[in-house]
PDB file of N, CA and C in Angstrom:
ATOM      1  N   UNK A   1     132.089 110.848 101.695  1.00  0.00           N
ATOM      2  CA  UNK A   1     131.238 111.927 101.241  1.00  0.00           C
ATOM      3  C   UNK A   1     130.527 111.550  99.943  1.00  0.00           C
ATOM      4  N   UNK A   2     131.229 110.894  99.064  1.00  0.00           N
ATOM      5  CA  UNK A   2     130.546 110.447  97.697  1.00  0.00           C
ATOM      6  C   UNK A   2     130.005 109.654  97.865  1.00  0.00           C
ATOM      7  N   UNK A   3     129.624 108.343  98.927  1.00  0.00           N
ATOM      8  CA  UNK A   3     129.185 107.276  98.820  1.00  0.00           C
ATOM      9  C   UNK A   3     127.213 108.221  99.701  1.00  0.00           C
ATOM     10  N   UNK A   4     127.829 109.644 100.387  1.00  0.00           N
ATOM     11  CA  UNK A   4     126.547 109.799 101.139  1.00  0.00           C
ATOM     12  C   UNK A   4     125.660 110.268 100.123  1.00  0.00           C
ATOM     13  N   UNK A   5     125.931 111.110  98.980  1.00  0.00           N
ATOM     14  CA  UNK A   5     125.836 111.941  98.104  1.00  0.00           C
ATOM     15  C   UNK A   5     125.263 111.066  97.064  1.00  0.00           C
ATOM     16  N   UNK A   6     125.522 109.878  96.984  1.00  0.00           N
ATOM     17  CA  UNK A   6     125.014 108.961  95.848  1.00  0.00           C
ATOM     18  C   UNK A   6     123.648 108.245  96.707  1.00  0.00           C
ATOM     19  N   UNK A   7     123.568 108.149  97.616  1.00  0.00           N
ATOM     20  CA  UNK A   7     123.117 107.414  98.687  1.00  0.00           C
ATOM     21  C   UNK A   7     121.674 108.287  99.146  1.00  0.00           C
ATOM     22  N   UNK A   8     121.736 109.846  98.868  1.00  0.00           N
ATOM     23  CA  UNK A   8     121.004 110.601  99.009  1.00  0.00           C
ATOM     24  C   UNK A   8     120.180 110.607  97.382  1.00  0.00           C
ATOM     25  N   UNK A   9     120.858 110.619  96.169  1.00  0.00           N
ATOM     26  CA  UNK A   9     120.368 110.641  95.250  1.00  0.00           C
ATOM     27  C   UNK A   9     119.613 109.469  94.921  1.00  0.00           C
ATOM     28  N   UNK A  10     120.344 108.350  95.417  1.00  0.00           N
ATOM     29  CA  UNK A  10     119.270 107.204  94.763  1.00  0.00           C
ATOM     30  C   UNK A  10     117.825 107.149  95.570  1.00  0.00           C
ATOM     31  N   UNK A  11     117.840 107.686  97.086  1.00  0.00           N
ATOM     32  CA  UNK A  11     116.648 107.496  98.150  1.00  0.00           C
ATOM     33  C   UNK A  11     115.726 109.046  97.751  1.00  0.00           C
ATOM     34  N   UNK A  12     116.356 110.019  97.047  1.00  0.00           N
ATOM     35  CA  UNK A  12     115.252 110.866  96.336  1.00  0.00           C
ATOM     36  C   UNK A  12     114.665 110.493  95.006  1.00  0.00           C
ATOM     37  N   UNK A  13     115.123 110.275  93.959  1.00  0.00           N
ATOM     38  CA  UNK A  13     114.700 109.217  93.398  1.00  0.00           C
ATOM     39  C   UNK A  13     113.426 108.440  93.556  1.00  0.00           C
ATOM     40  N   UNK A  14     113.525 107.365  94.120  1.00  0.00           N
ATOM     41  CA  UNK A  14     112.851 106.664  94.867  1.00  0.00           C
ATOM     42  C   UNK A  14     111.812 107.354  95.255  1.00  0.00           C
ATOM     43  N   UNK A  15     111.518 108.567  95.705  1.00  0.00           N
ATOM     44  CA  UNK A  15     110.913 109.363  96.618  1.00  0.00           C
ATOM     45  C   UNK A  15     110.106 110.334  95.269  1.00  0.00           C
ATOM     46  N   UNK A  16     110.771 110.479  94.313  1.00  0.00           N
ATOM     47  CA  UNK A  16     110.122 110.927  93.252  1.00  0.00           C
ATOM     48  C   UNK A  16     109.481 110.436  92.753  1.00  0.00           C
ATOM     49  N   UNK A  17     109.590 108.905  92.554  1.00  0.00           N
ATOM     50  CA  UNK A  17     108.632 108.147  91.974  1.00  0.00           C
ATOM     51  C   UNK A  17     107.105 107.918  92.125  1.00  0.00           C
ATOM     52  N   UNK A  18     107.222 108.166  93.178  1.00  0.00           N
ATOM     53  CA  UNK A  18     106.214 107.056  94.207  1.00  0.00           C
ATOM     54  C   UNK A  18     105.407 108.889  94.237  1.00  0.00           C
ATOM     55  N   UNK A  19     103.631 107.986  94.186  1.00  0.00           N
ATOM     56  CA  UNK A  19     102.479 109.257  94.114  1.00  0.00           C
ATOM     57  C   UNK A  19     101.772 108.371  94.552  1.00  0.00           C
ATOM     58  N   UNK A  20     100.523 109.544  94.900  1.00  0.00           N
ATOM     59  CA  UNK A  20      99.565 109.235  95.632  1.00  0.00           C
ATOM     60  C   UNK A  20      98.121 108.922  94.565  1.00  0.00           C
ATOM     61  N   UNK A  21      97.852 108.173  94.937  1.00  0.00           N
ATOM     62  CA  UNK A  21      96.460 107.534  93.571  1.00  0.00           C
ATOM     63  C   UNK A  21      94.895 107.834  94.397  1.00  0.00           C
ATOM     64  N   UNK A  22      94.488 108.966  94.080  1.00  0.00           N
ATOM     65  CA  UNK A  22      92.770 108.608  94.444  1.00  0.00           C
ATOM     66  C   UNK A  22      92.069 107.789  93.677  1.00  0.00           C
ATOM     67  N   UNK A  23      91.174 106.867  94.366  1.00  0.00           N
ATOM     68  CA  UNK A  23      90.787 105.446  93.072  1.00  0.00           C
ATOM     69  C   UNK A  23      89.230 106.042  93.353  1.00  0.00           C
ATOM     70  N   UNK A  24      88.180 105.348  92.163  1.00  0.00           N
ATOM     71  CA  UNK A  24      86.928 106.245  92.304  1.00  0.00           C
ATOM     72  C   UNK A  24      86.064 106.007  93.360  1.00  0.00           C
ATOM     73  N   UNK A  25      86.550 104.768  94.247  1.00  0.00           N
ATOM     74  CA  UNK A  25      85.625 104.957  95.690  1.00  0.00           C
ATOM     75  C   UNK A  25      86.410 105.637  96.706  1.00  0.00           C
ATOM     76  N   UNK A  26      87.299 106.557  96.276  1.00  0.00           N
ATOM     77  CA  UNK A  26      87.983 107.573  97.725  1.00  0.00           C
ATOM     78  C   UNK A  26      89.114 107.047  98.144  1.00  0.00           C
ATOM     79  N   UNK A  27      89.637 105.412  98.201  1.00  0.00           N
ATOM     80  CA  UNK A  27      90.677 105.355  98.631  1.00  0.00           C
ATOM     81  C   UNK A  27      91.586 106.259  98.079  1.00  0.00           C
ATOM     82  N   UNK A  28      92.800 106.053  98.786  1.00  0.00           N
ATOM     83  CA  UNK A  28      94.104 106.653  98.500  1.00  0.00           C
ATOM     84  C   UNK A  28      95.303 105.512  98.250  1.00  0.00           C
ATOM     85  N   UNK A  29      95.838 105.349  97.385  1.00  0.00           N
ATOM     86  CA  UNK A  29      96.641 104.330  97.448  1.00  0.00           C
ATOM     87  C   UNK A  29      98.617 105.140  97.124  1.00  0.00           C
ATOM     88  N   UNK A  30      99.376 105.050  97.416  1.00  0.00           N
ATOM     89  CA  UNK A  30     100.527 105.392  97.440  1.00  0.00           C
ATOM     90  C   UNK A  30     101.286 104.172  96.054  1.00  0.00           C
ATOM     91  N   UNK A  31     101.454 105.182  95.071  1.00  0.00           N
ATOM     92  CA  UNK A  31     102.231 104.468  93.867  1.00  0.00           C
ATOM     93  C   UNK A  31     103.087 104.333  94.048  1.00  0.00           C
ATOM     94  N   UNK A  32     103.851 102.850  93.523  1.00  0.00           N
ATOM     95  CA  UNK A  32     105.327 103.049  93.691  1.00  0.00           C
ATOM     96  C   UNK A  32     106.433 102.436  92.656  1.00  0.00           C
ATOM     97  N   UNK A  33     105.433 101.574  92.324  1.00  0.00           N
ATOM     98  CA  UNK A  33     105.813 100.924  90.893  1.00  0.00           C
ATOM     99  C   UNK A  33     105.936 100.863  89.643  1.00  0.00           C
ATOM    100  N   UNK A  34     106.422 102.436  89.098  1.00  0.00           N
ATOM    101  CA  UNK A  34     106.106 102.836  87.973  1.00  0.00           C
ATOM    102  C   UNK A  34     106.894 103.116  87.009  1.00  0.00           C
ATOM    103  N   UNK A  35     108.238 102.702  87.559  1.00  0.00           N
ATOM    104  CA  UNK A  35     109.447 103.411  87.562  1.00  0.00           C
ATOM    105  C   UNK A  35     109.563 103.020  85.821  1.00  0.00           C
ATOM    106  N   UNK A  36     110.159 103.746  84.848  1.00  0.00           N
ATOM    107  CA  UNK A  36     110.079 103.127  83.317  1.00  0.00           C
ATOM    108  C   UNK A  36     108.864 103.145  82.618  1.00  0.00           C
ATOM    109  N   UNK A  37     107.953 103.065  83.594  1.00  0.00           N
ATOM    110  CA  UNK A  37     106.799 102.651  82.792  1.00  0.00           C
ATOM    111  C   UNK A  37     105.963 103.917  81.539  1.00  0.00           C
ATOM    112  N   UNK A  38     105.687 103.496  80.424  1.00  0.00           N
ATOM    113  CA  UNK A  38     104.744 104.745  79.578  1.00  0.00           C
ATOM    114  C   UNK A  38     103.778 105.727  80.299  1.00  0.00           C
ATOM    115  N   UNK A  39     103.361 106.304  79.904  1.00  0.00           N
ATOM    116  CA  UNK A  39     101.577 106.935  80.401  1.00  0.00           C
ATOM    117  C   UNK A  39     100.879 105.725  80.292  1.00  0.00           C
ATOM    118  N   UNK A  40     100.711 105.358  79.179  1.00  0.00           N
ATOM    119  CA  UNK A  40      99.683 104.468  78.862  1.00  0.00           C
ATOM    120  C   UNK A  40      99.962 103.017  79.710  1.00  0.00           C
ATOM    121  N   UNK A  41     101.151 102.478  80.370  1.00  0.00           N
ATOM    122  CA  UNK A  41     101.368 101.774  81.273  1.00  0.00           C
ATOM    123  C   UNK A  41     100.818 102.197  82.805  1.00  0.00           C
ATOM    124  N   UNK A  42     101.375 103.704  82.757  1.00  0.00           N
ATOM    125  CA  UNK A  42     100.712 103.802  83.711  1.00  0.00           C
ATOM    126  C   UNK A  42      99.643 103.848  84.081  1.00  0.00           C
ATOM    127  N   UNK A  43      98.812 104.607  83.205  1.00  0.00           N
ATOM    128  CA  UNK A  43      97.542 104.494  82.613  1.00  0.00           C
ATOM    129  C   UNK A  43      97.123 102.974  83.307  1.00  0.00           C
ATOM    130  N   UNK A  44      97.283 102.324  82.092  1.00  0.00           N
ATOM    131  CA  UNK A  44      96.308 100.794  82.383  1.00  0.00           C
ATOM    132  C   UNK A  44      96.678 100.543  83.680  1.00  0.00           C
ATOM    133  N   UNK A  45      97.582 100.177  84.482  1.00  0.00           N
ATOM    134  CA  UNK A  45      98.206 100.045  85.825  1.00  0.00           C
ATOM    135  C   UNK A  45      97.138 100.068  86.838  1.00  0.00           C
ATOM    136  N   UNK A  46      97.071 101.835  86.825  1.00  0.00           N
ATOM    137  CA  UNK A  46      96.019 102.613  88.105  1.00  0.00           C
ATOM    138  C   UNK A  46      94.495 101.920  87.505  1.00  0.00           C
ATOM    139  N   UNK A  47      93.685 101.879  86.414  1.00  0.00           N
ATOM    140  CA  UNK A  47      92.721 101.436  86.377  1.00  0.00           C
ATOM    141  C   UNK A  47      92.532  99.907  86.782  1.00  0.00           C
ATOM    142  N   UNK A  48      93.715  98.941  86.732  1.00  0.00           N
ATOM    143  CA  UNK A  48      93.953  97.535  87.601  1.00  0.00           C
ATOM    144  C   UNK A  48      94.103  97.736  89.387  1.00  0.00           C
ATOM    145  N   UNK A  49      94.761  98.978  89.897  1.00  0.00           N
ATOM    146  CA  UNK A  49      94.379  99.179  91.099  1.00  0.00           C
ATOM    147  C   UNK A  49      93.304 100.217  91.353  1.00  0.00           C
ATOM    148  N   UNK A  50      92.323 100.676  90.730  1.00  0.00           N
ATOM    149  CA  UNK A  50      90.851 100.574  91.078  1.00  0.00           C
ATOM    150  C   UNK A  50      90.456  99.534  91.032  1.00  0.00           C
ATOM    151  N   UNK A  51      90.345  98.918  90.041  1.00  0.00           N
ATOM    152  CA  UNK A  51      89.222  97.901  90.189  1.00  0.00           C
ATOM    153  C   UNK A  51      89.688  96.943  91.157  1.00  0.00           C
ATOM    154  N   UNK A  52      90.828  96.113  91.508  1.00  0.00           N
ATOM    155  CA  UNK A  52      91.232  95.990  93.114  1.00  0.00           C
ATOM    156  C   UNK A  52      90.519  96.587  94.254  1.00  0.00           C
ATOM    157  N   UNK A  53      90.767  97.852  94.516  1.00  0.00           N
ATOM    158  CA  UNK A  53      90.304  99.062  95.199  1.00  0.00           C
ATOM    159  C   UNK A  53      88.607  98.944  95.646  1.00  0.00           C
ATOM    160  N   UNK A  54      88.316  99.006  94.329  1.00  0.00           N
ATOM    161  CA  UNK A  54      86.382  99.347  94.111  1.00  0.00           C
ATOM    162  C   UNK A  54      85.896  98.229  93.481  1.00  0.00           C
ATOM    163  N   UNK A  55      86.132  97.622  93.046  1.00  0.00           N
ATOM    164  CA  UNK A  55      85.669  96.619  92.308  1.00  0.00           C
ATOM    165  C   UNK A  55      85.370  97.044  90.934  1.00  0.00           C
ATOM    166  N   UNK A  56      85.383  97.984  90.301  1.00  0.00           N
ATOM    167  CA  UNK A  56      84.553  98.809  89.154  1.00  0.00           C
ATOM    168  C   UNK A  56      86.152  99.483  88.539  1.00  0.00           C
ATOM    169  N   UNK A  57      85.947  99.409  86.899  1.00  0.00           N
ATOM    170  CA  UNK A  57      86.929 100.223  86.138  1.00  0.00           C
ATOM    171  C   UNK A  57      86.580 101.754  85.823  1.00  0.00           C
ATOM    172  N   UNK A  58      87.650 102.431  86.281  1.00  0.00           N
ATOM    173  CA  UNK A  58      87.486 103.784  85.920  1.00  0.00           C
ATOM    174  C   UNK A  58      86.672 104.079  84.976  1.00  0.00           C
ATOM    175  N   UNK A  59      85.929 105.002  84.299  1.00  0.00           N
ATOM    176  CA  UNK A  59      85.682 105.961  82.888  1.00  0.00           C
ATOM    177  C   UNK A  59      87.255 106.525  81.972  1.00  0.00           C
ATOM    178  N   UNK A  60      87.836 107.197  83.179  1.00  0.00           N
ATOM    179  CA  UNK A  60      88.932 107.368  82.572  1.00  0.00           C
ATOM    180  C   UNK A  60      90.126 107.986  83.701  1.00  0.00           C
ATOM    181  N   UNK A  61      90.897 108.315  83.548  1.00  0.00           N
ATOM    182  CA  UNK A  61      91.737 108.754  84.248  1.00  0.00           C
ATOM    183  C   UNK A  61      92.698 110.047  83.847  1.00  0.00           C
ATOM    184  N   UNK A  62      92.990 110.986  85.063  1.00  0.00           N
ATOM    185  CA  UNK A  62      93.538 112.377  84.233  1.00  0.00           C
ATOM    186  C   UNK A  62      94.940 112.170  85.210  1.00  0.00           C
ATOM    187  N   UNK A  63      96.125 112.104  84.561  1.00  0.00           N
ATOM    188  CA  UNK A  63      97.472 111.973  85.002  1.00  0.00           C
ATOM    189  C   UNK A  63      98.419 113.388  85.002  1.00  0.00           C
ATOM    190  N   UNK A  64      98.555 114.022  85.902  1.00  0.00           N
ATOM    191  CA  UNK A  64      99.225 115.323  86.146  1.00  0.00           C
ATOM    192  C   UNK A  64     100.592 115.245  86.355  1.00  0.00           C
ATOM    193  N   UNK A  65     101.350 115.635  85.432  1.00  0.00           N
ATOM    194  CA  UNK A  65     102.574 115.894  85.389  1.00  0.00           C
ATOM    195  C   UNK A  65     103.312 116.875  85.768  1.00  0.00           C
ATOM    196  N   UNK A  66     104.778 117.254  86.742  1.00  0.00           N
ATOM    197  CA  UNK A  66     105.186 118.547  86.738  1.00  0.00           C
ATOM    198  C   UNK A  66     106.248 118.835  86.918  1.00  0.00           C
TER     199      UNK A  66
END
């Protein structure tokens, strides 16, 4: 029972992490790698997967927390 219970917590987790990124040509990209990281990590991060994405760096980016 404790091993399911830990087993459930670490795979929500996981599941918390991970968001969905609109980049400025419309894709959608699914975040997942963020885990630790600052705002401002995250920040710079998503503007490295736009410009991947689109070829072009954001203006800026608005990060919603909740």
């Amino acid at each position: 029972m404790k091993k399911t219970i830990l087993l459930g917590a670490i795979l929500l987790a996981g599941v918390v992490s991970a968001f969905p990124f609109r980049t400025s040509c419309g894709t959608v990209v699914n975040v997942t790698q963020t885990e630790g990281y600052t705002m401002e990590q995250i920040t710079n991060f998503l503007q490295f997967v736009n410009y991947n994405e689109c070829g072009t760096k954001p203006k800026g980016i608005t990060l919603y927390i909740h």
